[in-house]
N, C-alpha and C. Protein backbone atom coordinates (compact mmCIF):
# COMPACT_ATOMS: atom_id res chain seq x y z
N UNK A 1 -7.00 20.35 -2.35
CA UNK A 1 -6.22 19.22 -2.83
C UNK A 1 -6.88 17.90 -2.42
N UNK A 2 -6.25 16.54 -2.58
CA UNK A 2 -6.60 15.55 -2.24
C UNK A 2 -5.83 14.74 -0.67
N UNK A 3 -6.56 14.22 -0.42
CA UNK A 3 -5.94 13.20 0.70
C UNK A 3 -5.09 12.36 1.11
N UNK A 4 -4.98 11.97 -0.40
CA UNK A 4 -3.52 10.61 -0.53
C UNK A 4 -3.43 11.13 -1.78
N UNK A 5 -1.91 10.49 -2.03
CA UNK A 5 -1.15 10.26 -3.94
C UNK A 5 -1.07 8.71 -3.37
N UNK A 6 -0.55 8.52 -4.97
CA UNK A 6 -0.04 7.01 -5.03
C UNK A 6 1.70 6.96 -5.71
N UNK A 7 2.18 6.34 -5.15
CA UNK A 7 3.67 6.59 -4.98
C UNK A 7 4.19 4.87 -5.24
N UNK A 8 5.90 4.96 -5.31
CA UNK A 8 6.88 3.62 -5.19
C UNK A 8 7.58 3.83 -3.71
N UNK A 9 7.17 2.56 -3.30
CA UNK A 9 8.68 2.39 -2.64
C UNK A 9 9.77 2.41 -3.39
N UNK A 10 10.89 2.52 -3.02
CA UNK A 10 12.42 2.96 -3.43
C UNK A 10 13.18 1.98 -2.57
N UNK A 11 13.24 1.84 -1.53
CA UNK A 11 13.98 1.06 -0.74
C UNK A 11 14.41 1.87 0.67
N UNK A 12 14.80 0.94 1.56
CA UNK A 12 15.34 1.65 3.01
C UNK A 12 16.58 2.35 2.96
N UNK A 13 17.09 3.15 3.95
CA UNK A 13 18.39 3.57 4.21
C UNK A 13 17.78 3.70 5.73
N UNK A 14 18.86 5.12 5.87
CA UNK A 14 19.09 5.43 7.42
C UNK A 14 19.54 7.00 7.85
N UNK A 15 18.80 7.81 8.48
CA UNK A 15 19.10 9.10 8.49
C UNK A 15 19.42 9.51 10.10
N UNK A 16 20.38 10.28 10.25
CA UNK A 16 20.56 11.09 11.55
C UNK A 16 19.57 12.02 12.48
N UNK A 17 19.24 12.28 13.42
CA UNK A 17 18.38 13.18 14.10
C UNK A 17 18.97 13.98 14.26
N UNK A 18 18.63 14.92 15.22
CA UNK A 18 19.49 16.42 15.72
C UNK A 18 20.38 15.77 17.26
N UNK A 19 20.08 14.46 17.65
CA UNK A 19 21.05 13.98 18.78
C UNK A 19 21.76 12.88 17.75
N UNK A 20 21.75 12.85 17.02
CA UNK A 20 22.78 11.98 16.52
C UNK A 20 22.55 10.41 16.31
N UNK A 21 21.15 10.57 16.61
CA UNK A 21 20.46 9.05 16.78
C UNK A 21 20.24 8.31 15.21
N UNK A 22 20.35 7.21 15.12
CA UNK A 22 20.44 6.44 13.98
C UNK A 22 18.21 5.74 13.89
N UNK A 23 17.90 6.44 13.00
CA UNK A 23 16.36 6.26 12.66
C UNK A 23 16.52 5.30 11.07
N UNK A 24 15.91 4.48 11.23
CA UNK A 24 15.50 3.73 9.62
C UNK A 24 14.72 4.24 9.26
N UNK A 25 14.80 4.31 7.70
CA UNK A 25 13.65 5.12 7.33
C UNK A 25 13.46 4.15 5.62
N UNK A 26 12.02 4.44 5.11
CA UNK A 26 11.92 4.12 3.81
C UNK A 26 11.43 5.23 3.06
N UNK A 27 12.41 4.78 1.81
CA UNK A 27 12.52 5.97 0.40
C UNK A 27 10.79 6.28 -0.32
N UNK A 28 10.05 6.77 -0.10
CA UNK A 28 9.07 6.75 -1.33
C UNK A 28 9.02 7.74 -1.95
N UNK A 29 9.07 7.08 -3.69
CA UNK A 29 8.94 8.18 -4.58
C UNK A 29 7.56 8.42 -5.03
N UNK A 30 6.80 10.09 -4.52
CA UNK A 30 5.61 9.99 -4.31
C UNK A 30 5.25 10.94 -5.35
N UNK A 31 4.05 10.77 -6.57
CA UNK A 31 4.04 11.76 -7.35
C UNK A 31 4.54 11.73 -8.74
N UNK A 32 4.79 12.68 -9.43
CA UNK A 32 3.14 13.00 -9.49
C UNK A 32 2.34 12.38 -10.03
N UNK A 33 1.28 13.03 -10.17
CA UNK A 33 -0.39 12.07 -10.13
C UNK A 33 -1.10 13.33 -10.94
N UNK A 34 -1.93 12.41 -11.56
CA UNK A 34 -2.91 13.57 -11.87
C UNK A 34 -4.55 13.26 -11.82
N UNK A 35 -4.90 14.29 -11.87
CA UNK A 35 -6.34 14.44 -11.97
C UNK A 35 -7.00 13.65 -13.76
N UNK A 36 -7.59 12.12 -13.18
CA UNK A 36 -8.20 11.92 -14.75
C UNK A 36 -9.62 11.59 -14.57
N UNK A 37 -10.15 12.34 -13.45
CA UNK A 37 -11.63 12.04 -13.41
C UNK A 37 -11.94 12.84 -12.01
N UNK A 38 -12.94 13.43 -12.09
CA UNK A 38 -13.61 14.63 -10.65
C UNK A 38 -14.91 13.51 -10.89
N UNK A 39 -15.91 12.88 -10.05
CA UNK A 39 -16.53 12.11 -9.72
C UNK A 39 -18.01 13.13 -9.46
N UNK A 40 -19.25 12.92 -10.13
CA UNK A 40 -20.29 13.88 -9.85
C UNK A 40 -21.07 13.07 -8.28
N UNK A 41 -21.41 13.82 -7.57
CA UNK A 41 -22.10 12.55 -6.16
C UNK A 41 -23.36 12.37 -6.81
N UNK A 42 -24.14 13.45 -7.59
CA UNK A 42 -25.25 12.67 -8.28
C UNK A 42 -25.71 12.09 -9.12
N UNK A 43 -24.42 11.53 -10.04
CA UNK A 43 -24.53 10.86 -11.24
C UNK A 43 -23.75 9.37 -10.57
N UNK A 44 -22.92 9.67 -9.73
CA UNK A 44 -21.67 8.43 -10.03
C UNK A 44 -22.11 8.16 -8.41
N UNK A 45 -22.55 8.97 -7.10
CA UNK A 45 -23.11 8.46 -6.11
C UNK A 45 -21.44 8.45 -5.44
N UNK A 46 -20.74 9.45 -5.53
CA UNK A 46 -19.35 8.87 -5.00
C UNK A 46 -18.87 10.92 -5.21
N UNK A 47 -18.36 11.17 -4.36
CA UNK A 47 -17.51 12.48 -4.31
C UNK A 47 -15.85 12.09 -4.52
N UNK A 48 -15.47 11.27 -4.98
CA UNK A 48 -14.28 11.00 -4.90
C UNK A 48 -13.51 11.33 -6.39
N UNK A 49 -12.41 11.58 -6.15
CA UNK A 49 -11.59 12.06 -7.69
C UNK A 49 -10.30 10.52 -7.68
N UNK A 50 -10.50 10.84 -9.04
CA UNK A 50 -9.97 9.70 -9.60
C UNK A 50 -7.91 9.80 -10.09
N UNK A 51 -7.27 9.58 -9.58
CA UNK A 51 -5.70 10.22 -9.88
C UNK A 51 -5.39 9.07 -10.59
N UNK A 52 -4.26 9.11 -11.31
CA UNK A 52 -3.66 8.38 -12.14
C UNK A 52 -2.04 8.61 -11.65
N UNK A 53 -1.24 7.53 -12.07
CA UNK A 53 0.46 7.47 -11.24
C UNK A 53 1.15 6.90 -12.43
N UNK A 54 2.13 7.10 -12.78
CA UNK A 54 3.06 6.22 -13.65
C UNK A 54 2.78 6.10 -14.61
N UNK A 55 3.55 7.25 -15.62
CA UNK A 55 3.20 7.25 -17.17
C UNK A 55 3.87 6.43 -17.42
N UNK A 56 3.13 5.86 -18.58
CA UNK A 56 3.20 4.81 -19.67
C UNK A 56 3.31 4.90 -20.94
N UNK A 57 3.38 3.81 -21.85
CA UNK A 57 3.19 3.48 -23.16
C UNK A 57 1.75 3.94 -23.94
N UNK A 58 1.22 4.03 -24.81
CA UNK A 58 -0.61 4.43 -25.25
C UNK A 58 -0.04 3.07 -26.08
N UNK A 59 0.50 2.30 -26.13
CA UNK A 59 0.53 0.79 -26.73
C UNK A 59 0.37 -0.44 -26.14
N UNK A 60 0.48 -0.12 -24.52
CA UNK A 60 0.09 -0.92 -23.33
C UNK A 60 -1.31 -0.80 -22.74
N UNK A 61 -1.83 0.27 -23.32
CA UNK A 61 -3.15 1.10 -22.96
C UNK A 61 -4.08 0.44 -23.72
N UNK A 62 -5.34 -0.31 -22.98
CA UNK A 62 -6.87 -0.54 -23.99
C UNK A 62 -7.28 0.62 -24.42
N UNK A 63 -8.24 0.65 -25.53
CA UNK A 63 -8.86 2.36 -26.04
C UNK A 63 -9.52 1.97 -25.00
N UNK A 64 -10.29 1.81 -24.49
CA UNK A 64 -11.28 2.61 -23.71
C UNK A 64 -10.44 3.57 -22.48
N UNK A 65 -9.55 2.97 -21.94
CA UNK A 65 -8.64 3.98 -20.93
C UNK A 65 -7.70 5.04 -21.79
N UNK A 66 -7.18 4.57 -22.61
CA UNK A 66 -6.82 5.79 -23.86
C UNK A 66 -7.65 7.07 -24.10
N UNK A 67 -9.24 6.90 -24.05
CA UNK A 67 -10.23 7.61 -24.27
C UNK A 67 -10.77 8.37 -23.55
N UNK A 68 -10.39 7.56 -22.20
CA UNK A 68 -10.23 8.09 -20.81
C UNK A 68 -9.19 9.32 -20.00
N UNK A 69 -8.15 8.77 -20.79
CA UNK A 69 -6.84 9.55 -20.58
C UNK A 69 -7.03 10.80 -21.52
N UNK A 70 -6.96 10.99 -22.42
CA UNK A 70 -7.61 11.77 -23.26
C UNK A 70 -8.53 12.83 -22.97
N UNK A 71 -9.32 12.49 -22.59
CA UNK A 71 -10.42 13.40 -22.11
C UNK A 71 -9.96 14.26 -20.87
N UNK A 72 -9.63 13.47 -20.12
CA UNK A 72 -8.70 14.28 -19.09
C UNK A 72 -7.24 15.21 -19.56
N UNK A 73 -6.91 14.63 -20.66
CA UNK A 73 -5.79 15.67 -21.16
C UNK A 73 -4.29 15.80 -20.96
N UNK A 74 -4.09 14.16 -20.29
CA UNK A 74 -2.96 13.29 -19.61
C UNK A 74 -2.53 12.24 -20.12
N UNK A 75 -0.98 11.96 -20.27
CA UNK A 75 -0.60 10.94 -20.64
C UNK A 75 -1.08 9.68 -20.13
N UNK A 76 -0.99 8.67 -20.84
CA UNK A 76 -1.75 7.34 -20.04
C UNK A 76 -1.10 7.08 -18.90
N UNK A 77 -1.29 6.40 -17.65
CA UNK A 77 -0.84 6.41 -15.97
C UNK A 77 -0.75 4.53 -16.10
N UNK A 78 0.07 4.53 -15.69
CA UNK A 78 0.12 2.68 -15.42
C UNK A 78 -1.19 2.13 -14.42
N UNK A 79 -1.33 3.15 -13.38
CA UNK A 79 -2.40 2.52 -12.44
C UNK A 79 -3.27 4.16 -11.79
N UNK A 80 -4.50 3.76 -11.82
CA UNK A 80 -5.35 4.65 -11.01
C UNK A 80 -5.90 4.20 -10.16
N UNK A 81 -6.61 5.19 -9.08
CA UNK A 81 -6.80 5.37 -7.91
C UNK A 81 -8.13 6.14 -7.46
N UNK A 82 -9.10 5.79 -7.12
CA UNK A 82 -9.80 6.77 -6.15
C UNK A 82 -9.50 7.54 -5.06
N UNK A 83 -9.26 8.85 -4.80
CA UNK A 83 -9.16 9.14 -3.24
C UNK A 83 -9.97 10.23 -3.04
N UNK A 84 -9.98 10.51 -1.38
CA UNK A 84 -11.25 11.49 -0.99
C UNK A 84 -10.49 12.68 -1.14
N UNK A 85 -11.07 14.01 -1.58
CA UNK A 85 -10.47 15.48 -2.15
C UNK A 85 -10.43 15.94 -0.33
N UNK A 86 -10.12 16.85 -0.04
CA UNK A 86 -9.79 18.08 0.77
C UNK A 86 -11.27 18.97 0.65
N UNK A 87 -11.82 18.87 1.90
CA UNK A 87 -13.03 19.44 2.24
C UNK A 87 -12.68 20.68 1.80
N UNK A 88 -14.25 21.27 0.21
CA UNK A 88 -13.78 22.62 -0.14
C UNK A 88 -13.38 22.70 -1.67
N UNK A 89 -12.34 21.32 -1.65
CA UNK A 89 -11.24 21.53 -3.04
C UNK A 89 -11.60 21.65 -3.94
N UNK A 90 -10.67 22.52 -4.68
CA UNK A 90 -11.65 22.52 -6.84
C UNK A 90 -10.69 21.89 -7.09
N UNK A 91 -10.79 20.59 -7.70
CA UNK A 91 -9.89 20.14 -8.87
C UNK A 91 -10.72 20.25 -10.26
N UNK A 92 -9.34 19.84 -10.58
CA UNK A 92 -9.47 20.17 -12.63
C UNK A 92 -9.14 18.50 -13.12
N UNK A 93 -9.88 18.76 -14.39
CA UNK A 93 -9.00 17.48 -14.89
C UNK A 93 -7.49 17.85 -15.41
N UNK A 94 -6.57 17.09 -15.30
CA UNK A 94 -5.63 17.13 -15.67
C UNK A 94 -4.46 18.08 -15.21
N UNK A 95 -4.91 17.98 -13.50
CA UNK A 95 -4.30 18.80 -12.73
C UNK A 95 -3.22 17.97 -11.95
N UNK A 96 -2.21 18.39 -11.74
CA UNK A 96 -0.87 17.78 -11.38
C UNK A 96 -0.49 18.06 -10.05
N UNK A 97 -0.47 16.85 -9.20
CA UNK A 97 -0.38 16.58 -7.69
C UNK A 97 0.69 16.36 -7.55
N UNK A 98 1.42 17.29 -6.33
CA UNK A 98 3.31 16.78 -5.93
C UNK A 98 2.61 16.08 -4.49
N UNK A 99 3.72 15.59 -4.36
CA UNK A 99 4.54 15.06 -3.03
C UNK A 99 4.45 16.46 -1.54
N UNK A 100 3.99 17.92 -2.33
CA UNK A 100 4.53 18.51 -1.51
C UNK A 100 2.93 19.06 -0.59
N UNK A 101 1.85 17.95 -0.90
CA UNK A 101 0.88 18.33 -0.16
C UNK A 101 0.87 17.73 1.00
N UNK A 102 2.33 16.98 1.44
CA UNK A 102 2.53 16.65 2.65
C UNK A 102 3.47 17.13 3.62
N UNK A 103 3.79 18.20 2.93
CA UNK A 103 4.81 18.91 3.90
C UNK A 103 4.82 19.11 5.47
N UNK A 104 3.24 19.64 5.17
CA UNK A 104 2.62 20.14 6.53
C UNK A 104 2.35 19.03 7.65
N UNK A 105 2.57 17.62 6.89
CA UNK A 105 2.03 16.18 7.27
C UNK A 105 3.22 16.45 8.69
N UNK A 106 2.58 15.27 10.20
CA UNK A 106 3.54 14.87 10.44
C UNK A 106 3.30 13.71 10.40
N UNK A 107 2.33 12.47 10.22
CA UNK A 107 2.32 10.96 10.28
C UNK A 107 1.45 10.69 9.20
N UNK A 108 1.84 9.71 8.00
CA UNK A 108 0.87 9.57 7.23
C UNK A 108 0.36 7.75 7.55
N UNK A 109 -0.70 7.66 6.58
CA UNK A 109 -0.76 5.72 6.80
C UNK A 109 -0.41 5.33 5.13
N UNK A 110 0.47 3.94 5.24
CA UNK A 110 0.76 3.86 3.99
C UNK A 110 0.49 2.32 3.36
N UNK A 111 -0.46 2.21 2.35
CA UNK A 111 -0.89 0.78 2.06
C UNK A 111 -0.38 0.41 0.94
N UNK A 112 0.00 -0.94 1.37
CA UNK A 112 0.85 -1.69 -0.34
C UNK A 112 0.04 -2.74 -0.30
N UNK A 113 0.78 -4.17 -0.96
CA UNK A 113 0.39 -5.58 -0.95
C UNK A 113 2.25 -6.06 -0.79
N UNK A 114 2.18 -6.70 0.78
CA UNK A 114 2.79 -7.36 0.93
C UNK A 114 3.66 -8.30 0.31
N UNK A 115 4.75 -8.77 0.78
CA UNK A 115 5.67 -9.74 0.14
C UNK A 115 4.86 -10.90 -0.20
N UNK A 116 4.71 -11.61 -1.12
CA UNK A 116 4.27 -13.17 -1.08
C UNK A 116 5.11 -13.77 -0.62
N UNK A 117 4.82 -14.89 0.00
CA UNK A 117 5.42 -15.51 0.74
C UNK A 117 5.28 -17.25 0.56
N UNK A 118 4.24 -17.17 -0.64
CA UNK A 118 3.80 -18.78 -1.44
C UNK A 118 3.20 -19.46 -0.20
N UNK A 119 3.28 -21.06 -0.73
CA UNK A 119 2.20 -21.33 0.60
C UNK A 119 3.01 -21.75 2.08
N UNK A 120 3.04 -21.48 2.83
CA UNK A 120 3.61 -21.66 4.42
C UNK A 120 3.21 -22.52 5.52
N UNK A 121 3.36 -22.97 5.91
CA UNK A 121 3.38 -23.78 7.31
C UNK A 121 2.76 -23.11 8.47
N UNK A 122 2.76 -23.58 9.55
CA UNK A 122 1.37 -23.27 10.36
C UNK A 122 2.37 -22.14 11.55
N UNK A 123 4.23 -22.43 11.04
CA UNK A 123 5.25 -22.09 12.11
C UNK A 123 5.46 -20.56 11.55
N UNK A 124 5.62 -20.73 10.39
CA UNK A 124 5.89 -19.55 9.35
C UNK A 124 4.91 -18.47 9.49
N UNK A 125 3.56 -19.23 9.23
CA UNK A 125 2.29 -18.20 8.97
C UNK A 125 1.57 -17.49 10.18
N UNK A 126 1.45 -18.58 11.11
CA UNK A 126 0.86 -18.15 12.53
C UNK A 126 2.04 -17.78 13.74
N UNK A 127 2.98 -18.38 13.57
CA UNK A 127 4.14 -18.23 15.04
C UNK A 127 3.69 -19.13 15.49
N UNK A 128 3.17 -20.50 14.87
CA UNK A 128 2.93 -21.54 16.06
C UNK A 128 4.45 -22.02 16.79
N UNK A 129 4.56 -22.20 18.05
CA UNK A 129 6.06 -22.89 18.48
C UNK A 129 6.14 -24.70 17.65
N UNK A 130 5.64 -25.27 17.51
CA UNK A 130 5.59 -26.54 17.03
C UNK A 130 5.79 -27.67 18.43
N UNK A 131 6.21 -28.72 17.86
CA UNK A 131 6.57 -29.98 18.50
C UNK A 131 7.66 -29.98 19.39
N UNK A 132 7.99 -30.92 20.28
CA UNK A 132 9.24 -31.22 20.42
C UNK A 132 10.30 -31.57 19.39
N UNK A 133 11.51 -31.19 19.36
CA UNK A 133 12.66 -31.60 18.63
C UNK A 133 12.81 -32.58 18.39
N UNK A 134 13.45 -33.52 19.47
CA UNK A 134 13.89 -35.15 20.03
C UNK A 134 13.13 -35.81 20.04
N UNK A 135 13.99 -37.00 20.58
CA UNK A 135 12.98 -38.17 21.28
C UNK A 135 12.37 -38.62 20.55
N UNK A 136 12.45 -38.51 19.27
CA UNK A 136 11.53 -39.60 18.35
C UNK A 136 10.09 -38.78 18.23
N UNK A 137 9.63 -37.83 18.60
CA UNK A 137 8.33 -37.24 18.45
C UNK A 137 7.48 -37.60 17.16
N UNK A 138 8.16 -37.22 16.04
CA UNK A 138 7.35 -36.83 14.71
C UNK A 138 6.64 -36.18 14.59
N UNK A 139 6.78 -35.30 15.57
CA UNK A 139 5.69 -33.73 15.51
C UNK A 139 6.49 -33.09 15.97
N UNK A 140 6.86 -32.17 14.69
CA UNK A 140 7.73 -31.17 14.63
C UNK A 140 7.07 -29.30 14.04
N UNK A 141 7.12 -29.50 13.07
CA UNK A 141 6.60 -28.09 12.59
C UNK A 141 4.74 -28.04 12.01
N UNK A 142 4.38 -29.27 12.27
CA UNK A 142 2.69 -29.20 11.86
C UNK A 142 2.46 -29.05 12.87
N UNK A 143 0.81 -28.65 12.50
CA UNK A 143 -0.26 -28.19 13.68
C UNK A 143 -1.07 -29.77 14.17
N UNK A 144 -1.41 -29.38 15.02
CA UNK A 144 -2.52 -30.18 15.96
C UNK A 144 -4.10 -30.41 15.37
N UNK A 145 -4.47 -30.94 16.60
CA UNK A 145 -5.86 -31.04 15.83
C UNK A 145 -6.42 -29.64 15.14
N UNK A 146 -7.66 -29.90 14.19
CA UNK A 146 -7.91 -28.85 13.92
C UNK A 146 -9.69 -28.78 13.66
N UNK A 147 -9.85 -30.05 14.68
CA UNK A 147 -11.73 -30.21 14.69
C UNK A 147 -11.99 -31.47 15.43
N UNK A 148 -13.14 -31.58 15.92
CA UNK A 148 -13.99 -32.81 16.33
C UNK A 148 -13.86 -33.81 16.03
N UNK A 149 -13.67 -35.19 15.77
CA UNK A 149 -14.12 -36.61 15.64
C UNK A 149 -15.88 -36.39 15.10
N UNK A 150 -16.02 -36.49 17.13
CA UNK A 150 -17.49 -36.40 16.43
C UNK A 150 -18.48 -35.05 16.12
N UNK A 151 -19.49 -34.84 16.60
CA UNK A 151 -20.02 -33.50 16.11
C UNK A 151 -19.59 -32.11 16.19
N UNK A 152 -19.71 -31.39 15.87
CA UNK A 152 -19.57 -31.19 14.54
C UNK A 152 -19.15 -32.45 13.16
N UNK A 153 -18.18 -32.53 13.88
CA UNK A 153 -17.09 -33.14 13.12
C UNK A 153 -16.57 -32.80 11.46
N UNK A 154 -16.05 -31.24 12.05
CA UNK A 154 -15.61 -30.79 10.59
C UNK A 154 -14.85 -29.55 10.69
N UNK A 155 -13.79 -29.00 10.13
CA UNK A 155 -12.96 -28.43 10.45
C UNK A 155 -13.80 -26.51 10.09
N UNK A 156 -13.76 -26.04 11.34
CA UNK A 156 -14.49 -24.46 11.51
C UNK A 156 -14.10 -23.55 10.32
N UNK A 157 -14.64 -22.61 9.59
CA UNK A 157 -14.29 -21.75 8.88
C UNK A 157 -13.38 -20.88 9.63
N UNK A 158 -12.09 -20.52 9.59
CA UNK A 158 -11.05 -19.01 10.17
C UNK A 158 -9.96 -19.76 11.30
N UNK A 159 -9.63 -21.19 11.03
CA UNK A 159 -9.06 -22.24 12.06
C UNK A 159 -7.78 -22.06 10.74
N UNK A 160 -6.92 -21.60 11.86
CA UNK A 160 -5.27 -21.43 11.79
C UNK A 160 -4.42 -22.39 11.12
N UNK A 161 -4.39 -22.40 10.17
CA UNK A 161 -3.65 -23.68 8.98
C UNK A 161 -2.73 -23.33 8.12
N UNK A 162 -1.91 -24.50 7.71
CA UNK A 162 -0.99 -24.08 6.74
C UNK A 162 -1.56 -23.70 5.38
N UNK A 163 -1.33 -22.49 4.81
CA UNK A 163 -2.09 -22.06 3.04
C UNK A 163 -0.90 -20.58 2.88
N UNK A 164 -1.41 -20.18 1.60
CA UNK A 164 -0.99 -19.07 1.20
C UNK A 164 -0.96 -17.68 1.85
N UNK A 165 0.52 -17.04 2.25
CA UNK A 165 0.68 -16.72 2.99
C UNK A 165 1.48 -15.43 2.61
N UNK A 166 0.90 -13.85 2.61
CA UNK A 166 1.21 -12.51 2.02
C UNK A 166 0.73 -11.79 1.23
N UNK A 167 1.03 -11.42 -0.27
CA UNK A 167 0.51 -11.09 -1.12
C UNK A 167 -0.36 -10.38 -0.78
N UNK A 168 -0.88 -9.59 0.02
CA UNK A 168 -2.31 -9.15 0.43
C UNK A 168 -2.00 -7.35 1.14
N UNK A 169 -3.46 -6.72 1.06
CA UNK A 169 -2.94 -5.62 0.91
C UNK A 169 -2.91 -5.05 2.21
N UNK A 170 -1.54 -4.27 2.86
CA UNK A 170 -1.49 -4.01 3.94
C UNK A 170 -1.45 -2.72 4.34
N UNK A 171 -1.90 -2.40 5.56
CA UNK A 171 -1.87 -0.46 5.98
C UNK A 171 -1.12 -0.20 7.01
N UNK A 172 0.18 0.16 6.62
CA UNK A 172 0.84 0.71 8.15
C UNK A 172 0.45 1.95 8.76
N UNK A 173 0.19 2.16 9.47
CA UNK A 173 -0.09 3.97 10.12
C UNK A 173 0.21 4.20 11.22
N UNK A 174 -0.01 5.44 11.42
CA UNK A 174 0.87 6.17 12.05
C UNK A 174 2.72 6.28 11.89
N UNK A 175 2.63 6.54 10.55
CA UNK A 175 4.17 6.97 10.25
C UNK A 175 4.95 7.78 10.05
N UNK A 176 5.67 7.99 11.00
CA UNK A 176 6.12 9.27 10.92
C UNK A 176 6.98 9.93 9.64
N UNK A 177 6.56 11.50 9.48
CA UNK A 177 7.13 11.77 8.13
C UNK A 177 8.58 12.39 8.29
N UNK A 178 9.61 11.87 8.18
CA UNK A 178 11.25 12.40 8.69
C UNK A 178 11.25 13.40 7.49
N UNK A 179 10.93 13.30 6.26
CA UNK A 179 11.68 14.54 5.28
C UNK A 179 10.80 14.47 4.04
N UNK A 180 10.88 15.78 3.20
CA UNK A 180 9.72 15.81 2.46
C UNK A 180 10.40 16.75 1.32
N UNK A 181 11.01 16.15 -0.31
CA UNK A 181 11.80 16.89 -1.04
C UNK A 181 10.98 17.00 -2.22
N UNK A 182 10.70 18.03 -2.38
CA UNK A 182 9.72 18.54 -3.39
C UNK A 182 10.15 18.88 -4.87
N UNK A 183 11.51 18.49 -4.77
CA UNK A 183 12.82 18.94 -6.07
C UNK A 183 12.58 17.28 -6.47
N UNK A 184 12.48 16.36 -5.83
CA UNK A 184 13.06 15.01 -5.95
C UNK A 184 11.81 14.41 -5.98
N UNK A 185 10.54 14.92 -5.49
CA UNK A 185 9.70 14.34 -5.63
C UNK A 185 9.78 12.89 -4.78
N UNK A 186 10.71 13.27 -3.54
CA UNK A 186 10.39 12.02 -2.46
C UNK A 186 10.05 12.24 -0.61
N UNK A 187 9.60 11.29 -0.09
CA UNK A 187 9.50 11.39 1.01
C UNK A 187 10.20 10.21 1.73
N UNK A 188 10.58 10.74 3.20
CA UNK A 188 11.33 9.25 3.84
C UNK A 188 10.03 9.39 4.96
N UNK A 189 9.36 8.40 5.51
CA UNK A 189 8.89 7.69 6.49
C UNK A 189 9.52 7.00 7.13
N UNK A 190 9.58 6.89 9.00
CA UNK A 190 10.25 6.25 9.60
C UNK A 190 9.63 4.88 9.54
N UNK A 191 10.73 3.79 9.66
CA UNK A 191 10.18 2.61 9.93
C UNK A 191 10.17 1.76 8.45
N UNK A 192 9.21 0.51 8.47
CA UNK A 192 8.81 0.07 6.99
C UNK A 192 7.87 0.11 6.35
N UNK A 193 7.73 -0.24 5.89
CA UNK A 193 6.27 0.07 5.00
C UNK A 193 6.27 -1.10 4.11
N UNK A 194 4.46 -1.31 3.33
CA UNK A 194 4.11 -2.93 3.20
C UNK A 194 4.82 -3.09 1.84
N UNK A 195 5.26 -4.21 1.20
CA UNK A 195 6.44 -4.65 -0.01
C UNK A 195 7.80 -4.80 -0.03
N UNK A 196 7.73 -4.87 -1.75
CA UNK A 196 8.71 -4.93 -1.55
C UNK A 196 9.74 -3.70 -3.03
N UNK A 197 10.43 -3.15 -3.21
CA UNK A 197 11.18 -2.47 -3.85
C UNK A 197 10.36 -2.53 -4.91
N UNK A 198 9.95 -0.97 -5.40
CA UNK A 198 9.25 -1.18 -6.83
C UNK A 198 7.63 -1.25 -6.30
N UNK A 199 7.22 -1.62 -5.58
CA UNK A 199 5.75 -1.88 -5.42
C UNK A 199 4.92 -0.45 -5.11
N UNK A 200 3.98 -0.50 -5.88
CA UNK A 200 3.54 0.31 -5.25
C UNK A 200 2.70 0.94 -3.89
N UNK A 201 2.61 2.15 -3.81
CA UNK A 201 1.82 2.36 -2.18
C UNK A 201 0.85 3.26 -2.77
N UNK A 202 -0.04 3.55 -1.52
CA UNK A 202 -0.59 4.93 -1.57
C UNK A 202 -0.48 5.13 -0.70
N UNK A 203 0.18 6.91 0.11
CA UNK A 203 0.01 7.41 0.95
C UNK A 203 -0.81 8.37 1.61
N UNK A 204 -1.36 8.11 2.98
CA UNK A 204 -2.55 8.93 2.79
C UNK A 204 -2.42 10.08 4.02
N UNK A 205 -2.82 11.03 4.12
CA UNK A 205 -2.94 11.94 5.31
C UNK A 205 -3.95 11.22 6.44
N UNK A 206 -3.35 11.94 7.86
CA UNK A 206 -4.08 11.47 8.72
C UNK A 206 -5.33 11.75 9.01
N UNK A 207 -6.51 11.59 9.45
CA UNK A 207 -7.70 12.26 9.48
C UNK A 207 -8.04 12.62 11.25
């Protein structure tokens, strides 16, 4: 098999342990996926297989991915994916991946793209504490200097400023896997995971 699927978040709830303990957990609906490309290492320089997630329209589809889909022998997928196969594995084209190659999982890592958050302040983005309140300051939630007068005299490339702030793609890991429904085609992970409702992830096994 392969290493990761590509899945939705669903949203949070909250499940019981065997002491009665209250764990958060998030919904992902993981699956299925299919096989729309096995990768040659000496033609394409890459051992990796290509999955596809989220059937679609063939009216939302360019021909060339139509042609693509096709050949593989699968409805068109909203989004594809590279991932690394399972030392050994035969896939097929147009072979159909559950949720349930994680059964055996107990922590997977799971990458989205973050909330946007538009552009932010230096309090928002970094945890700077800011200014004093009172007293007439006028330095409240901006940052401080942020370079030299004189030489250099110019503000450093990777210096902590207010700009655009999220949107970007994030990897939680080490997450633990609480439940794994192979009827429903979902999994709960403890904790959160990167987005927001609807976004997608990929989840991957641990190595």
């Amino acid at each position: 098999m392969v290493k990761a699927l590509l899945g939705k978040k669903v949203g949070m709830t909250q499940v019981f342990d065997e002491e009665n303990r209250q764990v958060p957990v998030t919904v992902l609906s993981v699956g299925p996926c299919y096989v729309t490309q096995v990768k040659d290492p000496e033609k394409e320089n890459s051992s990796a297989v290509q999955i596809g997630f989220d059937t679609t329209s063939r009216k939302n589809v360019p021909k060339p991915m139509l042609g693509h889909f096709d050949r593989a022998g699968v409805e068109p997928q909203k989004i594809v994916a590279d991932v690394e196969p399972e030392e050994g594995a035969e896939l097929e084209l147009g072979q159909r991946l559950e949720v349930d190659i994680f059964e055996d999982e107990q922590k997977v890592d799971v990458t989205g793209i973050s909330k946007g958050r538009g552009f932010s302040g230096v309090v928002k983005r970094h945890g700077f504490s800011g200014g004093p309140k009172t007293h007439g300051s006028r330095f409240h939630r901006t940052h401080g200097s942020v370079g030299p007068g004189t030489d250099p005299g110019r503000v450093h490339p990777g210096t902590r400023m207010a700009g655009h702030y999220g949107a970007e793609k994030v990897t939680e890991q080490n997450l633990e896997v609480v439940q794994v429904d192979t009827e429903k085609g979902v999994m709960l992970v403890k904790g959160a995971v990167p987005g927001s409702k609807g976004n997608y992830v990929t989840v991957r096994k641990k190595k």
